[in-house]
Protein backbone atom coordinates (compact mmCIF):
# COMPACT_ATOMS: atom_id res chain seq x y z
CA UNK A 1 -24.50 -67.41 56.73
CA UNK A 2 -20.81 -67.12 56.35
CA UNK A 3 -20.77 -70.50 54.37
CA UNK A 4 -23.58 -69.34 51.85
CA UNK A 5 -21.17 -66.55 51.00
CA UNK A 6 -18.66 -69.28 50.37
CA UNK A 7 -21.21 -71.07 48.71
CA UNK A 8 -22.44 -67.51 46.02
CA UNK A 9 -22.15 -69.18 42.64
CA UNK A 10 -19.65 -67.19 39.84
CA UNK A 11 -22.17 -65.62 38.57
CA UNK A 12 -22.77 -63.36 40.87
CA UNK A 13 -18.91 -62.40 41.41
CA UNK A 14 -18.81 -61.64 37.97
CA UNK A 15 -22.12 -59.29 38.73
CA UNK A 16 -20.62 -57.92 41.73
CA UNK A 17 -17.09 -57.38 40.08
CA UNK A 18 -18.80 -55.76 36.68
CA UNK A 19 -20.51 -53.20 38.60
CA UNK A 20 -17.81 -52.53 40.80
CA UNK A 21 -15.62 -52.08 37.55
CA UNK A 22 -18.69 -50.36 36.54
CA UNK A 23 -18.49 -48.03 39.26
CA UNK A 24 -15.37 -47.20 39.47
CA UNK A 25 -15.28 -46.34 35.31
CA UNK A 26 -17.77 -43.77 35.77
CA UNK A 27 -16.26 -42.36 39.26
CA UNK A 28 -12.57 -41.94 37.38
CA UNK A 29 -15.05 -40.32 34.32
CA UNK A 30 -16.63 -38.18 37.00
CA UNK A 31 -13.05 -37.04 38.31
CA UNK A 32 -11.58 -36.26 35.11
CA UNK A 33 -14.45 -34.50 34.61
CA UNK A 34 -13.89 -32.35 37.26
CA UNK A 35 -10.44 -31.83 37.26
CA UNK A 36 -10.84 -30.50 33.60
CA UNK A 37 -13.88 -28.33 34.72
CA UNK A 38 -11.41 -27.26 37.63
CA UNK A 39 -8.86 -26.15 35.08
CA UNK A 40 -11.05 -24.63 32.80
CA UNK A 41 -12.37 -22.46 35.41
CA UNK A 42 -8.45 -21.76 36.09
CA UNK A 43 -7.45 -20.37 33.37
CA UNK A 44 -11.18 -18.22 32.31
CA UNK A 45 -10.07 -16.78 36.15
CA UNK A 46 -6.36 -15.97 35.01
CA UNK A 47 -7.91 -14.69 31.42
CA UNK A 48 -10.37 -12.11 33.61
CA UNK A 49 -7.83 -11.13 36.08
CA UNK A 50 -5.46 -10.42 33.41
CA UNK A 51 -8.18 -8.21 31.45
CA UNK A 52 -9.10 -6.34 34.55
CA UNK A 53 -5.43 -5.68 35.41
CA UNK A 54 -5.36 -4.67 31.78
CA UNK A 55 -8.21 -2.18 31.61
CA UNK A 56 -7.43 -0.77 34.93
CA UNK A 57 -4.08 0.02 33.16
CA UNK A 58 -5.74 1.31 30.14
CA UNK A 59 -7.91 3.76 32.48
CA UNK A 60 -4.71 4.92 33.88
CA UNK A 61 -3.15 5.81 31.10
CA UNK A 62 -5.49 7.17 29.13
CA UNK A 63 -5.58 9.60 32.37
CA UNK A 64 -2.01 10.32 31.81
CA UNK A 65 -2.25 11.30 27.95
CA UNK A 66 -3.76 14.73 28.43
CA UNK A 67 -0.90 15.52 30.74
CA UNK A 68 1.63 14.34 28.53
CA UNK A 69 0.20 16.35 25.24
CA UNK A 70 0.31 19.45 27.38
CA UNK A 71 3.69 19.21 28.55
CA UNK A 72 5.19 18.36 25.08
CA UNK A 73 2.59 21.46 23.21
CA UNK A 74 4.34 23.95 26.60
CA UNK A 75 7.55 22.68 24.91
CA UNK A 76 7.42 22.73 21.36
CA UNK A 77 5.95 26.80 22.02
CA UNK A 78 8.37 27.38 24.56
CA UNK A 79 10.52 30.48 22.77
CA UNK A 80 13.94 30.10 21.50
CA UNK A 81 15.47 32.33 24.25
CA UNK A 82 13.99 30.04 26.87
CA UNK A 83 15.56 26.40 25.14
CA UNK A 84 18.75 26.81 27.31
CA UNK A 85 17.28 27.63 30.68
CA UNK A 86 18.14 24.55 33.11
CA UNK A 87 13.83 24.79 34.36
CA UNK A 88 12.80 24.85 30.83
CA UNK A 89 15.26 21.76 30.00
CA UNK A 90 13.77 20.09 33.28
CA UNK A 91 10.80 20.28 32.22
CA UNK A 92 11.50 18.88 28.95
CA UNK A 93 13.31 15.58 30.36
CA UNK A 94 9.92 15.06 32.16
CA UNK A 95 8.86 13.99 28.81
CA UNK A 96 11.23 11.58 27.98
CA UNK A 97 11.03 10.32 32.49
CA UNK A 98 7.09 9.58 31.61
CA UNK A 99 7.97 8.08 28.03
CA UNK A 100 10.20 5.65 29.82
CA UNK A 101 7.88 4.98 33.01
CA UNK A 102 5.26 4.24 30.71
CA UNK A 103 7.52 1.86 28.42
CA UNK A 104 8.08 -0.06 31.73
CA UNK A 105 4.34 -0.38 31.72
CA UNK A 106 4.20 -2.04 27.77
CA UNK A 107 2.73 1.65 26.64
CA UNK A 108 4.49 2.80 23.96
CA UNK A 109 3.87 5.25 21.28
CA UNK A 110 2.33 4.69 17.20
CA UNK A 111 4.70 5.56 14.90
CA UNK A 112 2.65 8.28 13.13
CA UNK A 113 6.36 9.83 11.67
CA UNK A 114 5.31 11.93 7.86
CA UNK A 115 5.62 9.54 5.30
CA UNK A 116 4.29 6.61 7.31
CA UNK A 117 2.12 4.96 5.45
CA UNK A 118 -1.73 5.21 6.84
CA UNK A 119 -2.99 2.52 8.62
CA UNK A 120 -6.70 3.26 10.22
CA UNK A 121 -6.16 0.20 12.76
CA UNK A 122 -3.28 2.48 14.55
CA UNK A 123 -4.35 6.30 12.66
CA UNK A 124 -7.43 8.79 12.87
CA UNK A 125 -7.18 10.77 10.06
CA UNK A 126 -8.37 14.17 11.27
CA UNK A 127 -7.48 15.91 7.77
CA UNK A 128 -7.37 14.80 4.43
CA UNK A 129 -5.09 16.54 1.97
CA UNK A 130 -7.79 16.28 -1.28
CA UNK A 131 -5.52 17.94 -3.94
CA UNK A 132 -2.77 15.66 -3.33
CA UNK A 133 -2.02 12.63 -6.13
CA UNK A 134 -0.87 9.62 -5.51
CA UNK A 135 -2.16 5.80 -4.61
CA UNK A 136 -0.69 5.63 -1.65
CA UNK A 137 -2.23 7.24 1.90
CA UNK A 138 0.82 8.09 3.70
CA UNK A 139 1.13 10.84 6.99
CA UNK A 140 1.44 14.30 6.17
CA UNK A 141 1.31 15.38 10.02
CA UNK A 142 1.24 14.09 13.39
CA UNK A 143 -1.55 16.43 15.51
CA UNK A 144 -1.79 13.67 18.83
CA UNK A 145 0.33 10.92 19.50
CA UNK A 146 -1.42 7.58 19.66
CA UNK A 147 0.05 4.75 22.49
CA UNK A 148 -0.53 1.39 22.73
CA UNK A 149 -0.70 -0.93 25.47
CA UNK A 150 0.89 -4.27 24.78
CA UNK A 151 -0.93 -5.14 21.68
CA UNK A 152 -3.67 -2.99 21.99
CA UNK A 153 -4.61 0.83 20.89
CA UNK A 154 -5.22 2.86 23.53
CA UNK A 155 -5.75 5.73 21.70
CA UNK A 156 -5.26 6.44 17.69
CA UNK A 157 -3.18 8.62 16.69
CA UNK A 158 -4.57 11.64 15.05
CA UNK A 159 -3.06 12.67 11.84
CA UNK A 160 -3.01 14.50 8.76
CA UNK A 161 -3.33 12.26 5.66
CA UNK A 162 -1.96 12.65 1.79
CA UNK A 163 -1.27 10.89 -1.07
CA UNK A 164 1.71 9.87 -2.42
């Protein structure tokens, strides 16, 4: 037996060796496959957790808001006799503490300043100005601040619009 394997004729070498060759081609094609279906599912797993993380943040925030408006509408009422007292002035830094906090958290307000021009991507206009002229929508008013987290508007900013 041992000399009829000495004896196999080239042929069949060459048969053996191409599907060994053969075999391992589509074994390396397999594991490339796999590798990039491994890294593929990578980085849709990074892209998912990152959007969860996101909208968790979003939920949190948009929590926040009401508190905030509050707090600056107590403050912009609070009477003139009142500006200098050190509780009323305590209360105003907590503004600019959560402005900061949320900063640290990529929130961070829409400039909705008057004479901005209009942009309905970052601005809800919540009143028009119709007797105004002009070709230009600009802000009149800011009536609720809009934020942003990172890149994305978390809430619009409501304002009143006129032309300029």
């Amino acid at each position: 037996m041992n000399e009829e394997a000495k004896k196999t004729p080239k042929s069949t070498k060459k048969n053996l060796q191409a599907e060994l060759e053969q075999q391992l081609a589509e074994l390396t094609l397999d594991l490339q496959r796999t590798r990039a279906d491994f890294e593929n599912y990578r980085k849709r797993v990074e892209v998912e957790k990152s959007a969860a993380r996101e909208a968790g943040q979003s939920g949190a925030v948009l929590k926040l808001l009401p508190v905030i408006d509050n707090i600056e509408r107590a403050i912009a009422y609070m009477p003139e006799d009142l500006r200098e007292n050190k509780w009323a002035q305590g209360v105003a830094s907590l503004v600019k503490n959560l402005d900061k906090s949320l900063e640290g958290l990529s929130v961070r307000r829409i400039d909705a300043k008057p004479g901005t021009v209009f942009n309905p991507d970052f601005h809800e206009a919540i009143q028009f100005d119709e007797d105004a002229q002009g070709d230009q929508e600009v802000i009149a008013e800011e009536l609720q601040a809009g934020y942003m987290l990172g890149d994305r508007v978390v809430r619009h900013a409501m304002v009143k619009v006129t032309r300029q």
